[in-house]
C-alpha atoms as a PDB file:
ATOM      1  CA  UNK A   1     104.285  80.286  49.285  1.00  0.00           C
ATOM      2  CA  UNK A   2     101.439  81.301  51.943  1.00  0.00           C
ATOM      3  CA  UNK A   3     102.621  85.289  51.083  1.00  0.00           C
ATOM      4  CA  UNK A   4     102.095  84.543  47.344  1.00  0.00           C
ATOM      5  CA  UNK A   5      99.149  82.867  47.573  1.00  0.00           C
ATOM      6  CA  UNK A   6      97.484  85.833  50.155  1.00  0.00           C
ATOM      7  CA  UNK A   7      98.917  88.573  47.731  1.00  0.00           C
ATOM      8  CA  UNK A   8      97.361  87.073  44.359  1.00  0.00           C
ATOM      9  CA  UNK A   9      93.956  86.863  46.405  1.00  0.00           C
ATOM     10  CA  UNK A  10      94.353  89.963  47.334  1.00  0.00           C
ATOM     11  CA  UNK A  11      94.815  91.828  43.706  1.00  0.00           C
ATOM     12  CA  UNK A  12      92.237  89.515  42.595  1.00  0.00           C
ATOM     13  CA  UNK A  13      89.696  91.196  45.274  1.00  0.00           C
ATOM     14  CA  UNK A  14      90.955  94.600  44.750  1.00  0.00           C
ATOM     15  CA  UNK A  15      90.595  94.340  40.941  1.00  0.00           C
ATOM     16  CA  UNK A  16      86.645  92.945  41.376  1.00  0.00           C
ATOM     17  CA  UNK A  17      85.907  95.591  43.604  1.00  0.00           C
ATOM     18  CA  UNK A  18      87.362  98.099  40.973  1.00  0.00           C
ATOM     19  CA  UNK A  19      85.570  96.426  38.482  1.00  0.00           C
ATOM     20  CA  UNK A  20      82.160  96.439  40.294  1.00  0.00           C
ATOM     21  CA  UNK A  21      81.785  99.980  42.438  1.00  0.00           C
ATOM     22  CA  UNK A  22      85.061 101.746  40.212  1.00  0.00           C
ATOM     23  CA  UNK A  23      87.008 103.517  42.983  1.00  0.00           C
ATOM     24  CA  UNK A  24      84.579 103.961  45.808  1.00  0.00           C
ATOM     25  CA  UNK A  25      84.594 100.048  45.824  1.00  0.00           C
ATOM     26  CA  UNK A  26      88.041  99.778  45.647  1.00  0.00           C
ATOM     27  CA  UNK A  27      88.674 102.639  48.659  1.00  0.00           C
ATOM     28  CA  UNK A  28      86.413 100.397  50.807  1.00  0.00           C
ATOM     29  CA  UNK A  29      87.669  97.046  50.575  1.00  0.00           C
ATOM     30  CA  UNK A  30      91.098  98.215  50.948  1.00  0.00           C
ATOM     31  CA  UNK A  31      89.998  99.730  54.010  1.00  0.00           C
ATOM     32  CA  UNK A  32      88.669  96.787  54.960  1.00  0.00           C
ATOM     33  CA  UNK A  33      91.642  94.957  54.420  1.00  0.00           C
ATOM     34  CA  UNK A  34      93.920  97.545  56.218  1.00  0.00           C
ATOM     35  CA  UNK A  35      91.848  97.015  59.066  1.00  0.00           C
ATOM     36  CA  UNK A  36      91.989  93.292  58.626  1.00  0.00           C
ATOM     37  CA  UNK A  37      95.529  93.472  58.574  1.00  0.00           C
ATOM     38  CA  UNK A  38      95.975  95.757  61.502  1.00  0.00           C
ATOM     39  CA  UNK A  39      93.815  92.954  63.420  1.00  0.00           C
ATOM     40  CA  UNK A  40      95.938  90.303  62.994  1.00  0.00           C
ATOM     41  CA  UNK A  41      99.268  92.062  63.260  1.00  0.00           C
ATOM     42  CA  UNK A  42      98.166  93.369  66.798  1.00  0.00           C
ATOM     43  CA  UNK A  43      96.626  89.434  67.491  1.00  0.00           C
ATOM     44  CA  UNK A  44     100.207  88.034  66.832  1.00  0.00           C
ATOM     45  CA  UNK A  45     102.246  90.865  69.502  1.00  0.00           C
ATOM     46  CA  UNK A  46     102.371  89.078  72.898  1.00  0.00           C
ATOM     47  CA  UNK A  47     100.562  90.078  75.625  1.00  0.00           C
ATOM     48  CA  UNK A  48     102.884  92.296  78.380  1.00  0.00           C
ATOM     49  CA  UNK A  49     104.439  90.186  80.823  1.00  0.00           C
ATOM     50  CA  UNK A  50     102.666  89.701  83.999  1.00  0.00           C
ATOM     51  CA  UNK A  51     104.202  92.005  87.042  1.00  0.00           C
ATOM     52  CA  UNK A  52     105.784  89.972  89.822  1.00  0.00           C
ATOM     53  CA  UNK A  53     104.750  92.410  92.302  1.00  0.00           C
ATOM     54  CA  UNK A  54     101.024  92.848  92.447  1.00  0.00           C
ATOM     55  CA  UNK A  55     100.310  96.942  92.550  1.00  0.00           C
ATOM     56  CA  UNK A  56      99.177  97.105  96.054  1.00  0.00           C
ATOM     57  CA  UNK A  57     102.336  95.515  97.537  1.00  0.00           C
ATOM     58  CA  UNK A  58     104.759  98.025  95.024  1.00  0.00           C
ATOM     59  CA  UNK A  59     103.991 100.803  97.370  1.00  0.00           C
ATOM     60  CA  UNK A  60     105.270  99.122 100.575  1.00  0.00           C
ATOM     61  CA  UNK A  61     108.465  98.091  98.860  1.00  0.00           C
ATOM     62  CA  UNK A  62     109.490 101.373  98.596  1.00  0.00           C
ATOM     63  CA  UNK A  63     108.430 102.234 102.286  1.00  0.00           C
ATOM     64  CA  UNK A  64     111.695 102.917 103.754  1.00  0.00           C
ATOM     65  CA  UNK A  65     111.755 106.139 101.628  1.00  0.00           C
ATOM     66  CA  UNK A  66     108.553 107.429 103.057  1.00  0.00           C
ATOM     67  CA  UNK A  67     110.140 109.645 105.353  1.00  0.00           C
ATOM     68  CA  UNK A  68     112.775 111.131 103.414  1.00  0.00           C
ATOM     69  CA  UNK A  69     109.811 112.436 101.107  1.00  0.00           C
ATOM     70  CA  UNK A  70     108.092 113.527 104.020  1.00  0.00           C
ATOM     71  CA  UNK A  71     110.665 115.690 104.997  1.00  0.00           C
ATOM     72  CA  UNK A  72     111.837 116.748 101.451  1.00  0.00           C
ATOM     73  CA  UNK A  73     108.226 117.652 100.766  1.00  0.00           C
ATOM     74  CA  UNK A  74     108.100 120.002 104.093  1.00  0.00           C
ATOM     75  CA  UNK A  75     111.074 121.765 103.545  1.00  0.00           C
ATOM     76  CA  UNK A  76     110.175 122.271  99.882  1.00  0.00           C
ATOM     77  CA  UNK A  77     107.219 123.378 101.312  1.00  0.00           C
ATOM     78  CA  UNK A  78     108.838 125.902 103.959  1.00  0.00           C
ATOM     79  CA  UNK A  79     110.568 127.545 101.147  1.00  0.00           C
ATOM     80  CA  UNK A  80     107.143 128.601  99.107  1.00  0.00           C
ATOM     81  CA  UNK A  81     106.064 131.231 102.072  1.00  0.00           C
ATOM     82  CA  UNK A  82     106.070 131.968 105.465  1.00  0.00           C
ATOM     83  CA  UNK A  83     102.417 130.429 106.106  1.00  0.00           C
ATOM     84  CA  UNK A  84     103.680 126.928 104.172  1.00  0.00           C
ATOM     85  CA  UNK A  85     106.785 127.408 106.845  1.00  0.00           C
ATOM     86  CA  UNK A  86     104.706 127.623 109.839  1.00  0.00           C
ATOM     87  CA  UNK A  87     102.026 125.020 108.817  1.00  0.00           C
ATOM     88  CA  UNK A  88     104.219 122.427 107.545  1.00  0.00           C
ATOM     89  CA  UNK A  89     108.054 122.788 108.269  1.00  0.00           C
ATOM     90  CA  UNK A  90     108.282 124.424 111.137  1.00  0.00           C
ATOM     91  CA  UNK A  91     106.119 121.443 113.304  1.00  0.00           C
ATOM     92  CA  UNK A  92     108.409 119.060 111.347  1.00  0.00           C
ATOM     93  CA  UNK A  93     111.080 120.908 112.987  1.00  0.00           C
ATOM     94  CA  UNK A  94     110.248 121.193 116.266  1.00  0.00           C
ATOM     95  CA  UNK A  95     109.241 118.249 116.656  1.00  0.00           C
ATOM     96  CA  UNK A  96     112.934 117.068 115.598  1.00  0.00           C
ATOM     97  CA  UNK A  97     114.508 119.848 118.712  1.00  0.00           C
ATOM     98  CA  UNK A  98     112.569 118.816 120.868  1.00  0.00           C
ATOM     99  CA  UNK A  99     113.222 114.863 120.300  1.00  0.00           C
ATOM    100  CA  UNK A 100     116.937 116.354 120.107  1.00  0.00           C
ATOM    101  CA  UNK A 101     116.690 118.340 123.554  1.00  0.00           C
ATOM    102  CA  UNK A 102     115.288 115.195 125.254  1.00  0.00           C
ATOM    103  CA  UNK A 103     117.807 113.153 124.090  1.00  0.00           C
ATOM    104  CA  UNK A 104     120.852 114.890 124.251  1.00  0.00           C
ATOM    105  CA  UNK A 105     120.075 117.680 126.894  1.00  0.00           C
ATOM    106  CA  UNK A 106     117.275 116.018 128.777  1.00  0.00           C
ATOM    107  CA  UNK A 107     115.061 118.807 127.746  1.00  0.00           C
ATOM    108  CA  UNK A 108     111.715 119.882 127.053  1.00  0.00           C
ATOM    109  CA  UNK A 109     110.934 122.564 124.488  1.00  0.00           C
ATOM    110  CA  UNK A 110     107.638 123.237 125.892  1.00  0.00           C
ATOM    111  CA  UNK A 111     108.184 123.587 129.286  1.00  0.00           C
ATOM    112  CA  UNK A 112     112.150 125.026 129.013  1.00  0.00           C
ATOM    113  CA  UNK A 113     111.613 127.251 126.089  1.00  0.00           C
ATOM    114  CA  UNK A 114     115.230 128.947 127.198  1.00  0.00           C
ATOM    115  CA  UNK A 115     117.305 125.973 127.572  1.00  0.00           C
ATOM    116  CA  UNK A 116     116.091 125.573 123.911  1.00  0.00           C
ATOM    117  CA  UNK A 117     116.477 128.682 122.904  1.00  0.00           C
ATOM    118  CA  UNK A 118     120.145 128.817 124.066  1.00  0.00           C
ATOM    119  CA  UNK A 119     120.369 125.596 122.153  1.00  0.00           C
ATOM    120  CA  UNK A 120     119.383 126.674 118.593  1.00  0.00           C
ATOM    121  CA  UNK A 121     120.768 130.406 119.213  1.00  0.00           C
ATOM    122  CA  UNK A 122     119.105 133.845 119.011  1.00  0.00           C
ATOM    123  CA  UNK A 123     119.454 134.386 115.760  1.00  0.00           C
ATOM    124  CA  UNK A 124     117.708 130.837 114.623  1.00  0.00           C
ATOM    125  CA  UNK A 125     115.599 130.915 117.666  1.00  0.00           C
ATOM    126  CA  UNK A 126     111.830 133.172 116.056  1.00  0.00           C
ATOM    127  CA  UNK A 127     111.953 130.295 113.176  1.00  0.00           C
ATOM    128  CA  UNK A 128     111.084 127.817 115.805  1.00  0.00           C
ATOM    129  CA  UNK A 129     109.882 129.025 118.588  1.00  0.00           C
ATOM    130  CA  UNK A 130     106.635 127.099 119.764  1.00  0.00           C
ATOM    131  CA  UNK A 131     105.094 130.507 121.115  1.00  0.00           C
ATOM    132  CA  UNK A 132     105.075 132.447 117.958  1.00  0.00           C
ATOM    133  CA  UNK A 133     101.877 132.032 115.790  1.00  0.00           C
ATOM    134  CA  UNK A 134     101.634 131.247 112.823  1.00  0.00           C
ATOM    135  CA  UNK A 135     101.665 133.406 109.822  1.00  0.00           C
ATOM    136  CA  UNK A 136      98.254 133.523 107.080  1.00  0.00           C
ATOM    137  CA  UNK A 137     100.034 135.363 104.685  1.00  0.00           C
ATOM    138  CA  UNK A 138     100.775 132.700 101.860  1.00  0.00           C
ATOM    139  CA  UNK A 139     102.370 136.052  99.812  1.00  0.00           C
ATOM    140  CA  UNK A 140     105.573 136.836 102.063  1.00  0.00           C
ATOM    141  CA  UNK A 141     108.030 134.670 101.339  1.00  0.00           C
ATOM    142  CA  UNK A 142     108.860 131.283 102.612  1.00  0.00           C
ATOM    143  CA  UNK A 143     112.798 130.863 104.510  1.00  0.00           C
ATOM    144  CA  UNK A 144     115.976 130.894 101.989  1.00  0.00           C
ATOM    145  CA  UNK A 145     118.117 128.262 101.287  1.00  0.00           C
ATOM    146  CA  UNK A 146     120.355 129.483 103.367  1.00  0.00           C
ATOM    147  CA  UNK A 147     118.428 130.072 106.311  1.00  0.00           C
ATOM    148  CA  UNK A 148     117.238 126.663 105.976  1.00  0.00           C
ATOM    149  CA  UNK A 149     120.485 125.059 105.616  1.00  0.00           C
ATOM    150  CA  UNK A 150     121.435 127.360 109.174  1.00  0.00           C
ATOM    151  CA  UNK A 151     118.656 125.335 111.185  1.00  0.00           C
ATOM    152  CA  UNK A 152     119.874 122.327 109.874  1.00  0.00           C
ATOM    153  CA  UNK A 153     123.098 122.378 110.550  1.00  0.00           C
ATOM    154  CA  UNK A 154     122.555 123.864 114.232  1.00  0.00           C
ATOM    155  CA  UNK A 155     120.037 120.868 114.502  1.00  0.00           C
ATOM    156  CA  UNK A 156     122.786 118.190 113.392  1.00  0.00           C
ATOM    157  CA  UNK A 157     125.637 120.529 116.049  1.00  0.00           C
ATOM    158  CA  UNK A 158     122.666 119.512 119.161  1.00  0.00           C
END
């Protein structure tokens, strides 16, 4: 009954304001009502449910993957070019020999550069060495895949 009574007001309306400004009349009180109407349709959609997890304490319940993007993120980075490998990965993987040679070898990459050396191999051995500066050139390319999947395999053999 309410949607009957609403609609016959609303022809009524339409049809005065036809009658009294012809169709510039009837363009704006229709737009008037389609903005009326737009109102009160958005008025009657619920408000978003409240979060149970303020914003501030989202990012610490996700903490324990902090590291893994860490490390993602450098080796990522160590692939782009040989200065992102020396500023980024390469300290990220030293630092992991040389927490490996103290551990398992009682070693110290700093001060035993050969016993670390012969631990990671020749071959793997100029990719981490502590001694070698590092590179500015951003336009030679970063390690391959495959070189970086060599250092971490050696580093998970230690």
């Amino acid at each position: 009954m309410k949607a009957a009574v609403l609609a016959l007001c609303a022809v009524i309306v339409l049809a005065a304001s036809y009658a009294a400004g012809g169709q510039a009349g009837l363009l704006a009180v229709a737009a008037v009502a389609a903005v009326a109407a737009l109102l009160a349709a958005r008025l009657r959609i619920p408000a978003p449910p409240r979060r149970a997890v303020a914003p501030r304490q989202a990012r610490f319940l996700n903490s324990a993957f902090a590291g893994y993007r860490h490390i993602d993120a450098a080796v990522s980075d160590g692939r782009v070019s040989r200065r992102h490998f020396d500023l980024v990965t390469r300290p990220l993987l030293q630092r992991l020999l040389a927490a490996l040679l103290a551990d398992r070898r009682r070693a110290d990459i700093r001060k035993d550069a050969r016993a670390a050396r012969e631990a990671v191999g020749d071959d793997l051995w100029p990719f981490l060495d502590p001694a070698r500066p590092a590179s500015a050139d951003s336009g030679e390319p970063g390690l391959s895949l495959e070189t970086m999947t060599k250092i971490a395999d050696r580093l998970e053999d230690l």
